[in-house]
PDB file of N, CA and C in Angstrom:
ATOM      1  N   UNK A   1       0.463  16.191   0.347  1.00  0.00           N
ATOM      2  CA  UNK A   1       1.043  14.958   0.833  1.00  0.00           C
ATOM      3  C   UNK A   1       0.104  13.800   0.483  1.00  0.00           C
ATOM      4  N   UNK A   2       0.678  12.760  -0.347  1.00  0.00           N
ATOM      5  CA  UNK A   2       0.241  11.565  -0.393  1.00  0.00           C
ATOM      6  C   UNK A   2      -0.321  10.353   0.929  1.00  0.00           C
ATOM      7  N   UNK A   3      -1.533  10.153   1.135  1.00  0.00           N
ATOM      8  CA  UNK A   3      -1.609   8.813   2.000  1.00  0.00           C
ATOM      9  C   UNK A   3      -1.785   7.557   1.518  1.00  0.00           C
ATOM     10  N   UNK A   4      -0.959   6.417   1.770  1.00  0.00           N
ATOM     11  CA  UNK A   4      -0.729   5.453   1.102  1.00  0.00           C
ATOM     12  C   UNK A   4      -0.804   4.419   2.197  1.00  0.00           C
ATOM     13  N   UNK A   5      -1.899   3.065   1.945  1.00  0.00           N
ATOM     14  CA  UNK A   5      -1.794   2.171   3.124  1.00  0.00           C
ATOM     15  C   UNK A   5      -1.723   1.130   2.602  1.00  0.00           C
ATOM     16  N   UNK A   6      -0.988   0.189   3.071  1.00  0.00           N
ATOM     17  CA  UNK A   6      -1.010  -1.421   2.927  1.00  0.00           C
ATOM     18  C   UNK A   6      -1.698  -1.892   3.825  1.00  0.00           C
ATOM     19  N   UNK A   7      -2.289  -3.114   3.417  1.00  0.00           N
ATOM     20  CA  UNK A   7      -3.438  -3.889   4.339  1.00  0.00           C
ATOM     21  C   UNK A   7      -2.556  -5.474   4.124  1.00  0.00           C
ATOM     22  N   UNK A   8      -2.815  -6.201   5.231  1.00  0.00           N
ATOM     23  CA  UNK A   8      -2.237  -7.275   4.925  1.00  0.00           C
ATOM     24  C   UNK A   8      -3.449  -7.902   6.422  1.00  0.00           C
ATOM     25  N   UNK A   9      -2.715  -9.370   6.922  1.00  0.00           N
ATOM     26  CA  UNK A   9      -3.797  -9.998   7.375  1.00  0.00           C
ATOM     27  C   UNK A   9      -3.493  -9.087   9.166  1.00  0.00           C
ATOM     28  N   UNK A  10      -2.452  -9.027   9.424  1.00  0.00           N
ATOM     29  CA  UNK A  10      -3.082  -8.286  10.689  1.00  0.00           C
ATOM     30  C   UNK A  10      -1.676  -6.824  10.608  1.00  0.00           C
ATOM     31  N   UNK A  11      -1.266  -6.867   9.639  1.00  0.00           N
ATOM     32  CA  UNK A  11      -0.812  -5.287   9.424  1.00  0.00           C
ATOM     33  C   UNK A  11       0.848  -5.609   9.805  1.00  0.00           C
ATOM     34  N   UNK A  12       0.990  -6.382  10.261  1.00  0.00           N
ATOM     35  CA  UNK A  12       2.634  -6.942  10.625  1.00  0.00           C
ATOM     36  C   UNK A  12       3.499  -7.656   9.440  1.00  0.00           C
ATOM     37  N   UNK A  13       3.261  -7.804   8.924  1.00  0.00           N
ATOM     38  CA  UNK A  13       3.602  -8.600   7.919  1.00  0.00           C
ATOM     39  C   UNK A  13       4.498  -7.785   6.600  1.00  0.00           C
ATOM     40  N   UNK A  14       3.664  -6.525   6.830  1.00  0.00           N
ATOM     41  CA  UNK A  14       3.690  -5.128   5.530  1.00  0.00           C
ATOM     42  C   UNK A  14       4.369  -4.516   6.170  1.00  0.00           C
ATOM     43  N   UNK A  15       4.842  -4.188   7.489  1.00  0.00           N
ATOM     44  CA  UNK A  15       5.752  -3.516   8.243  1.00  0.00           C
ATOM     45  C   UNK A  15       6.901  -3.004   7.614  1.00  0.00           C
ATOM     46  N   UNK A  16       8.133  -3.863   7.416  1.00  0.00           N
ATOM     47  CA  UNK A  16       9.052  -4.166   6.538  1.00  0.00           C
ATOM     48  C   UNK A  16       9.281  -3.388   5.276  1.00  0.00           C
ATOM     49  N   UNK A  17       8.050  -4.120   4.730  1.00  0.00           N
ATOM     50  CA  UNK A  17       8.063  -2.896   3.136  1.00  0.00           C
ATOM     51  C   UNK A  17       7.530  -1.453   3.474  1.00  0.00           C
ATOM     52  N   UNK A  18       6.993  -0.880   4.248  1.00  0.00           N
ATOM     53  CA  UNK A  18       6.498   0.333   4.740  1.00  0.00           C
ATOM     54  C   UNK A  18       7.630   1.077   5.052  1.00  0.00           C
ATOM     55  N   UNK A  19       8.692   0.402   5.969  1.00  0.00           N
ATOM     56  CA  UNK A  19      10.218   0.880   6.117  1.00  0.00           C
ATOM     57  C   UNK A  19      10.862   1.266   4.833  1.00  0.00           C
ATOM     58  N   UNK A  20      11.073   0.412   3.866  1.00  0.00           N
ATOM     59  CA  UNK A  20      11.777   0.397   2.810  1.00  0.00           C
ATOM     60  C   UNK A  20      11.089   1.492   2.069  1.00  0.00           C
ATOM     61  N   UNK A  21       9.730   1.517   1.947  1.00  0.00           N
ATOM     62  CA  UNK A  21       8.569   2.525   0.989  1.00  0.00           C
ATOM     63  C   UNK A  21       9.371   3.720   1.615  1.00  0.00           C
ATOM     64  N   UNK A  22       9.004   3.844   2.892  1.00  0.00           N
ATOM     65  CA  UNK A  22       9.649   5.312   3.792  1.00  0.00           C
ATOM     66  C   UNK A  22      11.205   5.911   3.099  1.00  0.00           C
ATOM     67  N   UNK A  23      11.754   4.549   3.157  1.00  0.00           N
ATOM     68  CA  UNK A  23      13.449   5.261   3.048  1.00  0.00           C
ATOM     69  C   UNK A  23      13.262   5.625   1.367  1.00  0.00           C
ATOM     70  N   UNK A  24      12.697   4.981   0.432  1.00  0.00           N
ATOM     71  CA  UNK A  24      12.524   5.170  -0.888  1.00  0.00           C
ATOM     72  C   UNK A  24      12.042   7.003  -1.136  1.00  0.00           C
ATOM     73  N   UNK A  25      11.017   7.009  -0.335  1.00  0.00           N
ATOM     74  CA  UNK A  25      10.003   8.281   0.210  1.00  0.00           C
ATOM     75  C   UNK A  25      11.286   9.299   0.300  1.00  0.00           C
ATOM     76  N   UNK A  26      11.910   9.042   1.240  1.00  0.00           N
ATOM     77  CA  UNK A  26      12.715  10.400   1.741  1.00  0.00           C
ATOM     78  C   UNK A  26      13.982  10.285   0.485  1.00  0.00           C
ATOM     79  N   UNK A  27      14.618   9.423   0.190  1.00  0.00           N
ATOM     80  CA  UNK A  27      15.694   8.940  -0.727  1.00  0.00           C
ATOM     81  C   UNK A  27      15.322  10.155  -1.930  1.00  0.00           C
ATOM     82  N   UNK A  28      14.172  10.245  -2.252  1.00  0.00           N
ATOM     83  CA  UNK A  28      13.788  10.781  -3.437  1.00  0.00           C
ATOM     84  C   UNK A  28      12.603  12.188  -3.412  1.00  0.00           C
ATOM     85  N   UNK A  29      12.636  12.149  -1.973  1.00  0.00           N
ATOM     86  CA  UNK A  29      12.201  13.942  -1.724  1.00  0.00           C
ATOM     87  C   UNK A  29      10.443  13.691  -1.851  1.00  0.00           C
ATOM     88  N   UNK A  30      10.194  12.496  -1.995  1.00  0.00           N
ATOM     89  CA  UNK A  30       8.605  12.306  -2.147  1.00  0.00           C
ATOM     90  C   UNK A  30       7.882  12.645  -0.963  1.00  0.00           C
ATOM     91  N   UNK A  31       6.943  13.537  -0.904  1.00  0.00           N
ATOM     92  CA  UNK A  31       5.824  13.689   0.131  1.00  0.00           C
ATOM     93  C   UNK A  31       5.040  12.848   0.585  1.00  0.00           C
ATOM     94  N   UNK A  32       5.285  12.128   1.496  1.00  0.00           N
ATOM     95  CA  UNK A  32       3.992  11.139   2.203  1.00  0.00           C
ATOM     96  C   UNK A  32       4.111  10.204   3.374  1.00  0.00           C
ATOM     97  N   UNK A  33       2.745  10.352   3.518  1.00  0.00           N
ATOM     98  CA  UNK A  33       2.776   9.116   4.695  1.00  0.00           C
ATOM     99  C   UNK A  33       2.550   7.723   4.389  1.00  0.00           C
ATOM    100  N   UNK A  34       2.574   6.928   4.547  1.00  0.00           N
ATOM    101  CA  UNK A  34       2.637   5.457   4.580  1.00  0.00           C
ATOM    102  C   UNK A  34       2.882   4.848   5.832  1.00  0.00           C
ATOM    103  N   UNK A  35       1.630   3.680   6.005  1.00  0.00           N
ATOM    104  CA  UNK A  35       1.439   3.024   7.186  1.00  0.00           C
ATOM    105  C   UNK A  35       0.602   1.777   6.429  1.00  0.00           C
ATOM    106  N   UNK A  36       0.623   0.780   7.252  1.00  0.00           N
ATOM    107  CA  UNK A  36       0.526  -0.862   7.713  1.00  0.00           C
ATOM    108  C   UNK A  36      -1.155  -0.942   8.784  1.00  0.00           C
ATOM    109  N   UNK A  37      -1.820  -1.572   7.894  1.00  0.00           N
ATOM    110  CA  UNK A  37      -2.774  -1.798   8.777  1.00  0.00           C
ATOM    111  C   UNK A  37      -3.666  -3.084   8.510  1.00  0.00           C
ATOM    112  N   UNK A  38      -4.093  -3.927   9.287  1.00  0.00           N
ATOM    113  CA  UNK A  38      -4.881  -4.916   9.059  1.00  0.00           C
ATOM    114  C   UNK A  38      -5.986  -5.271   7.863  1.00  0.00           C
ATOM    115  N   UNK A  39      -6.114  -5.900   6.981  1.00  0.00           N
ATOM    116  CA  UNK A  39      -7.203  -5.962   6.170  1.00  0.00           C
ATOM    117  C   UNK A  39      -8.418  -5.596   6.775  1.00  0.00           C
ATOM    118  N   UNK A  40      -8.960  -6.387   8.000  1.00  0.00           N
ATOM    119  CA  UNK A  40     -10.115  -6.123   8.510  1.00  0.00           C
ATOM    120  C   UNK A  40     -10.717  -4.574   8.448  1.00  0.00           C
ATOM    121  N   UNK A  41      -9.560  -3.699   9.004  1.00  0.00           N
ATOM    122  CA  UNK A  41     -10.060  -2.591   9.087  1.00  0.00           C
ATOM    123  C   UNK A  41      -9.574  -1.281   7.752  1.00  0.00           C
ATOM    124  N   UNK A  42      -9.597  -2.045   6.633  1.00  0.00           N
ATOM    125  CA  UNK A  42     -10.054  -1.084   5.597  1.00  0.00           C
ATOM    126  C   UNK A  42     -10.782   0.193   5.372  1.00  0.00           C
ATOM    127  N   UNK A  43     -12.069  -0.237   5.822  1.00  0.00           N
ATOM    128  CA  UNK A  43     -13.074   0.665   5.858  1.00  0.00           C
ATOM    129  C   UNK A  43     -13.159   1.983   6.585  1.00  0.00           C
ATOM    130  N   UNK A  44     -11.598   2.257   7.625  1.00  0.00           N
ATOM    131  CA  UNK A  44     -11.339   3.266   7.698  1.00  0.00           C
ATOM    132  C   UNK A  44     -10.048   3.847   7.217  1.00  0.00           C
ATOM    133  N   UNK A  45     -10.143   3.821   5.611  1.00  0.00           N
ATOM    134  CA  UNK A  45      -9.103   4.453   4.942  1.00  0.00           C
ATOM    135  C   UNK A  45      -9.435   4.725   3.963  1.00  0.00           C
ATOM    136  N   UNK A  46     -10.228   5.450   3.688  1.00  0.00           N
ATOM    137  CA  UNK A  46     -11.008   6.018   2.853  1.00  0.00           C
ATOM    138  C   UNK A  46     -10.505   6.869   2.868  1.00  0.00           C
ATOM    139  N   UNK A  47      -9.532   7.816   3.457  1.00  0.00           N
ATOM    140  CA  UNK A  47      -9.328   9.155   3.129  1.00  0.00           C
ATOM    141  C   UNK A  47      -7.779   8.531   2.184  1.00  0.00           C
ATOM    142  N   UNK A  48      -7.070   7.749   2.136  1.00  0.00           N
ATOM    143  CA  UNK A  48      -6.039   6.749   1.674  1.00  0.00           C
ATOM    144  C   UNK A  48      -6.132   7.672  -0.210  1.00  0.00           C
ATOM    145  N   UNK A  49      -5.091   7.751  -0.421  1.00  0.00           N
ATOM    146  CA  UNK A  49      -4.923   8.234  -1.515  1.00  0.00           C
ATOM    147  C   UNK A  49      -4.498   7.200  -2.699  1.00  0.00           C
ATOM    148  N   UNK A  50      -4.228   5.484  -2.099  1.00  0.00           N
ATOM    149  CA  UNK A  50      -3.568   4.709  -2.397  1.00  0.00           C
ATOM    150  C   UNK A  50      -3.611   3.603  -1.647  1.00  0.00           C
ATOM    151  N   UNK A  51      -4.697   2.413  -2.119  1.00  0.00           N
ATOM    152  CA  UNK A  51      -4.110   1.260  -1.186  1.00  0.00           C
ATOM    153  C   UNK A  51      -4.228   0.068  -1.599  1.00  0.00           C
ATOM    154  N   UNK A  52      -3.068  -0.974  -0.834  1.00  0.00           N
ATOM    155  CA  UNK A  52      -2.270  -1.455  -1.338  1.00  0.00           C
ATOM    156  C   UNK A  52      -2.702  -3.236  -0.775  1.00  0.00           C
ATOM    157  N   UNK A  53      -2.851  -4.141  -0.949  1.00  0.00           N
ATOM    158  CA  UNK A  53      -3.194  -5.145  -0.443  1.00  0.00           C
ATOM    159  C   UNK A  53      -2.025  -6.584  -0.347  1.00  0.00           C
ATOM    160  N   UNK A  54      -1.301  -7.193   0.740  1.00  0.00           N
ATOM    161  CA  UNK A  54      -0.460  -7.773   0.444  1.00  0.00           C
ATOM    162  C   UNK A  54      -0.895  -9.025  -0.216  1.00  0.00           C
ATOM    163  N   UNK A  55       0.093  -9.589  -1.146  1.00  0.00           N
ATOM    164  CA  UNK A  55      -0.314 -10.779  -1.894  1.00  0.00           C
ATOM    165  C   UNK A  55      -1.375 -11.935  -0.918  1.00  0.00           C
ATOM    166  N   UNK A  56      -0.795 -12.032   0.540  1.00  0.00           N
ATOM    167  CA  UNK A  56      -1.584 -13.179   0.952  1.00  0.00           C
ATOM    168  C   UNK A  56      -2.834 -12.577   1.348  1.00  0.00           C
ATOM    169  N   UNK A  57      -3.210 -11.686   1.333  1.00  0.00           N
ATOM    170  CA  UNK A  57      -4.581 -11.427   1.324  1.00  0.00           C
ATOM    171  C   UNK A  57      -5.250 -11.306  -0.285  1.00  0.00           C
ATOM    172  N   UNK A  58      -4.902 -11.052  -1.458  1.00  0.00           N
ATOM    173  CA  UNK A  58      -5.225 -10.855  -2.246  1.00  0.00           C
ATOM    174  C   UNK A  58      -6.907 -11.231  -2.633  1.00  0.00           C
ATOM    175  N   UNK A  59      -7.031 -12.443  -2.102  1.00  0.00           N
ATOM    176  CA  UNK A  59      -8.380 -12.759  -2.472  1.00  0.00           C
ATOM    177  C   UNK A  59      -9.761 -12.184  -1.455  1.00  0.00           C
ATOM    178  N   UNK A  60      -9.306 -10.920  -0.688  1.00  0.00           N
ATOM    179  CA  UNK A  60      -9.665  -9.892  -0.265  1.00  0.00           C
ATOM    180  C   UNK A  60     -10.265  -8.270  -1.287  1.00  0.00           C
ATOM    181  N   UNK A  61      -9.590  -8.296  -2.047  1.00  0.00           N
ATOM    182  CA  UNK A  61      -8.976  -7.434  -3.298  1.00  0.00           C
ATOM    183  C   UNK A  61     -10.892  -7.204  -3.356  1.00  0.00           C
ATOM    184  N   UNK A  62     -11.651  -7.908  -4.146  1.00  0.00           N
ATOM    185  CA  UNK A  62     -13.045  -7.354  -4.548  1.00  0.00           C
ATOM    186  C   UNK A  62     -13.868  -7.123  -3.097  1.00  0.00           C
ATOM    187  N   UNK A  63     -13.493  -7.325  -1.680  1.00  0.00           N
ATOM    188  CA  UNK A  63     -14.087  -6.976  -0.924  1.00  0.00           C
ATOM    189  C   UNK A  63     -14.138  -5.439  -0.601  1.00  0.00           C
ATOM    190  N   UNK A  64     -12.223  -5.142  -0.301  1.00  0.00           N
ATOM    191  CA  UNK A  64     -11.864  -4.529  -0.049  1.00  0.00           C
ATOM    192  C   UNK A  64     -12.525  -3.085  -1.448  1.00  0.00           C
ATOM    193  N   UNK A  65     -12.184  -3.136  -2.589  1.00  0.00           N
ATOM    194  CA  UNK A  65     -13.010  -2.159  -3.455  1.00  0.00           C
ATOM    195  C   UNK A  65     -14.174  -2.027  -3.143  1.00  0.00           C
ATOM    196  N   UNK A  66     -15.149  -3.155  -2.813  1.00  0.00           N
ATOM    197  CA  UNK A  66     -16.228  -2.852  -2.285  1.00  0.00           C
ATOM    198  C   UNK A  66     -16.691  -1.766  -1.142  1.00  0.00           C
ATOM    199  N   UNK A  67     -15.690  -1.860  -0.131  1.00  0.00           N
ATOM    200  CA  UNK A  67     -15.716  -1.110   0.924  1.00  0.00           C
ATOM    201  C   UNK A  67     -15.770   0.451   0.555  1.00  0.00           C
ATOM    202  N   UNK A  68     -14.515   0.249  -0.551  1.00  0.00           N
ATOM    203  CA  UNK A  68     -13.976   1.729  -0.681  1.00  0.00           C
ATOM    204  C   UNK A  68     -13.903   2.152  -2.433  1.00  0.00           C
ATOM    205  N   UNK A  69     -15.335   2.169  -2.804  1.00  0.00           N
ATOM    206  CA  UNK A  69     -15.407   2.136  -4.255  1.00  0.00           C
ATOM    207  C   UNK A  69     -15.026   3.586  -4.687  1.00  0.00           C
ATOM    208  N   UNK A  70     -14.296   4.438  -3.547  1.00  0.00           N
ATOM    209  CA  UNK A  70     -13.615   5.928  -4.666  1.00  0.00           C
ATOM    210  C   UNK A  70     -12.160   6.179  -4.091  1.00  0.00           C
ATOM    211  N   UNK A  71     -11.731   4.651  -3.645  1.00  0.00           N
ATOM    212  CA  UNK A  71     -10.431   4.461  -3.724  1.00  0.00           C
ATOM    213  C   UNK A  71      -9.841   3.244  -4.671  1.00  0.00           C
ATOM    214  N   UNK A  72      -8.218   4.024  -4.797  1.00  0.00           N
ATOM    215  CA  UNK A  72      -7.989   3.193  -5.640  1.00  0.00           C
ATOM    216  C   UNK A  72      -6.853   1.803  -5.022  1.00  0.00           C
ATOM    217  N   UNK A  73      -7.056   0.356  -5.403  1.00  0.00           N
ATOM    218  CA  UNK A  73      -6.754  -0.741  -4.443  1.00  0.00           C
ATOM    219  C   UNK A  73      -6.855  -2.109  -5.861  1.00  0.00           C
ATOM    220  N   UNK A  74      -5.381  -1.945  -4.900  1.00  0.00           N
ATOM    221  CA  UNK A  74      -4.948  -3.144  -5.734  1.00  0.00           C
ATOM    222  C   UNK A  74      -3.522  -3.923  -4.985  1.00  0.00           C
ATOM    223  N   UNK A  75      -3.799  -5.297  -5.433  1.00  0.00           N
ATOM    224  CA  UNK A  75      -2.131  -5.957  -4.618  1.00  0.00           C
ATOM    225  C   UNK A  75      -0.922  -5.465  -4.718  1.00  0.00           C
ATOM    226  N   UNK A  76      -0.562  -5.703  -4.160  1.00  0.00           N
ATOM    227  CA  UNK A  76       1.076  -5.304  -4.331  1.00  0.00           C
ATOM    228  C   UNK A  76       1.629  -6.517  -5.593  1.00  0.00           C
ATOM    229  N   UNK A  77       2.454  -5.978  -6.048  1.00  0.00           N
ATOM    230  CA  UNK A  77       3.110  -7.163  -6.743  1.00  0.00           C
ATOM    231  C   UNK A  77       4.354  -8.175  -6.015  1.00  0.00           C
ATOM    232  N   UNK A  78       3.940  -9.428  -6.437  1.00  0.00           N
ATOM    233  CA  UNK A  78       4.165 -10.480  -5.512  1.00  0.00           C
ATOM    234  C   UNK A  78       5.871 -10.530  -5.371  1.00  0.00           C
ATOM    235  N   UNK A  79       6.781 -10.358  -6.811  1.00  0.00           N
ATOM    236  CA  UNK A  79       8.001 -10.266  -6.697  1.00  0.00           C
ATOM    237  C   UNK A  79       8.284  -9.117  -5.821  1.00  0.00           C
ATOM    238  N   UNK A  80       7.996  -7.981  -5.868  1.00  0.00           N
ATOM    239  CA  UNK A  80       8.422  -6.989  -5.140  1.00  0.00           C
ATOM    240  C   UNK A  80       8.014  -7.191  -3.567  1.00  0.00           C
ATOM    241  N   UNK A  81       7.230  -7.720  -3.771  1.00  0.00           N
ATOM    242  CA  UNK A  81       6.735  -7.769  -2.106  1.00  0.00           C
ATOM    243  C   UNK A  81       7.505  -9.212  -1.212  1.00  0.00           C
ATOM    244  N   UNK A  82       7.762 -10.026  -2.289  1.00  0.00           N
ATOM    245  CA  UNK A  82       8.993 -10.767  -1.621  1.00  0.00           C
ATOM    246  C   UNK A  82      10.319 -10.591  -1.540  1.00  0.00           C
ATOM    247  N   UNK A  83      10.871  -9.563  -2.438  1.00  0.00           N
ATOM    248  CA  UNK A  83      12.034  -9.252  -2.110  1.00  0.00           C
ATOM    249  C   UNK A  83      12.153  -7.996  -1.244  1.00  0.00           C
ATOM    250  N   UNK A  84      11.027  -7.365  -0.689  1.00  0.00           N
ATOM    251  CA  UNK A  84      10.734  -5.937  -0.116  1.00  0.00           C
ATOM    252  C   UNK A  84      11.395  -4.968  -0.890  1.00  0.00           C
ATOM    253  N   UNK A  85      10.769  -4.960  -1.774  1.00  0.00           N
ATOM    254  CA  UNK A  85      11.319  -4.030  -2.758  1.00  0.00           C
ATOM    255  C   UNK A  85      10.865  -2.773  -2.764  1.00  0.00           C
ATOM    256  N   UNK A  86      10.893  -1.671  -1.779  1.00  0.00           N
ATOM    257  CA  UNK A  86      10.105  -0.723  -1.605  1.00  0.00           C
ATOM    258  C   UNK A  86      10.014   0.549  -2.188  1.00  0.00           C
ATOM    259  N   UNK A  87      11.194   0.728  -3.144  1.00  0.00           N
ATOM    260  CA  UNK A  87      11.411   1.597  -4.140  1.00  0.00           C
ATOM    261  C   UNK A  87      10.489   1.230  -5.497  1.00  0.00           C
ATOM    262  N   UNK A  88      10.261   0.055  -5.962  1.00  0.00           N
ATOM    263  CA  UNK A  88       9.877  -0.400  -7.032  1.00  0.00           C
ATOM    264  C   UNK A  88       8.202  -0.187  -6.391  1.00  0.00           C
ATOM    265  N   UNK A  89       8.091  -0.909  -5.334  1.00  0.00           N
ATOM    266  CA  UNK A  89       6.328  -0.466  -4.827  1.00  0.00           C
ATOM    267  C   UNK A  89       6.136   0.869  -4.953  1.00  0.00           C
ATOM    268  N   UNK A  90       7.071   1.590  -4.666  1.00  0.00           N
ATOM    269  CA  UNK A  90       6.659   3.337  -4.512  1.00  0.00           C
ATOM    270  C   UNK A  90       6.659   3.808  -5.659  1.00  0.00           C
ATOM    271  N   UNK A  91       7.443   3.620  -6.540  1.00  0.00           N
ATOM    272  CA  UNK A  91       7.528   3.603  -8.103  1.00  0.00           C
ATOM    273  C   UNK A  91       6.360   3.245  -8.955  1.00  0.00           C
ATOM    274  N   UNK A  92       5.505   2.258  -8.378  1.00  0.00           N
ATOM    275  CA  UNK A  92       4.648   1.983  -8.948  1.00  0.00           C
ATOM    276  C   UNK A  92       3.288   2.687  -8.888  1.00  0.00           C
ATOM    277  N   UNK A  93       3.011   2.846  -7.148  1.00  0.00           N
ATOM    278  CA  UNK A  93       2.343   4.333  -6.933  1.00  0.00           C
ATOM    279  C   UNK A  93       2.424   5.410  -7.473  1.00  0.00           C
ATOM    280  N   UNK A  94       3.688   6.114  -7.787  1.00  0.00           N
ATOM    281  CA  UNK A  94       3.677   7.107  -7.938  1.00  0.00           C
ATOM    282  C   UNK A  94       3.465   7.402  -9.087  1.00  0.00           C
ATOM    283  N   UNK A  95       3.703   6.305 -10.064  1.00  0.00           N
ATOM    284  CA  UNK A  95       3.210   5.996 -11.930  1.00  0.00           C
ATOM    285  C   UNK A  95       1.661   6.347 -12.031  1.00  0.00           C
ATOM    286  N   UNK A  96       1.027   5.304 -10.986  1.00  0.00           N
ATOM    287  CA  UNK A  96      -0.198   5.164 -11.035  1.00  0.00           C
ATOM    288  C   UNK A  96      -0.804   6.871 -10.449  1.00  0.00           C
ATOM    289  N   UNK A  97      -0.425   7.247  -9.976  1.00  0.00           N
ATOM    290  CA  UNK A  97      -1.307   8.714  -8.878  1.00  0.00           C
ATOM    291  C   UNK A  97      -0.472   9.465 -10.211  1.00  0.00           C
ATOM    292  N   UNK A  98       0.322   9.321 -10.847  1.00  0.00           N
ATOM    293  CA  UNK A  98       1.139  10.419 -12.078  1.00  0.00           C
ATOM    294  C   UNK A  98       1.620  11.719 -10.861  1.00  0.00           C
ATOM    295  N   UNK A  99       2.261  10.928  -9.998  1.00  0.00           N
ATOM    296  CA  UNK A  99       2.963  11.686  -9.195  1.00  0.00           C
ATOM    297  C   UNK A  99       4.466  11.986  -9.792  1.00  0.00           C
TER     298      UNK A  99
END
């Protein structure tokens, strides 16, 4: 099973697309968890197989690698994340992990 987290500024925000990621998740038989959590607390998701940073935090992005330099972290993409596009986010994970 895949763990996959979005960080955004206090974890509410990513809610939404976490729903959509989920229904994408089950839609297509994919294994995983996915959850929403505050930027601040990054540094405990290190076990994260995948994480994900929302656009308005972005300029977080070299902190956040810092924290967790043997994970892999990067923004979400900004169109998808405004239209909650949560199939296309999961799609993009799952390219990237060659899931």
């Amino acid at each position: 099973m895949r763990k996959i987290v979005l960080l955004c500024a206090a974890g509410m925000s990513t809610s939404a697309l976490v729903r959509k990621m989920k229904e994408a998740a089950k839609d297509s038989g994919y294994d995983c968890e996915i959850s929403a959590h505050p930027v601040a607390e990054a540094k405990n998701y290190s076990d994260a197989d995948y994480i994900l940073l929302g656009p308005q935090v972005r300029y977080r992005l070299k902190e956040v690698q810092g924290q967790l330099p043997n994970n892999r972290v990067e923004v979400i993409d900004m169109k998808d994340y405004g239209m909650m596009n949560g199939k296309a986010v999961l799609d993009h994970v799952r390219t990237a992990l060659e899931d």
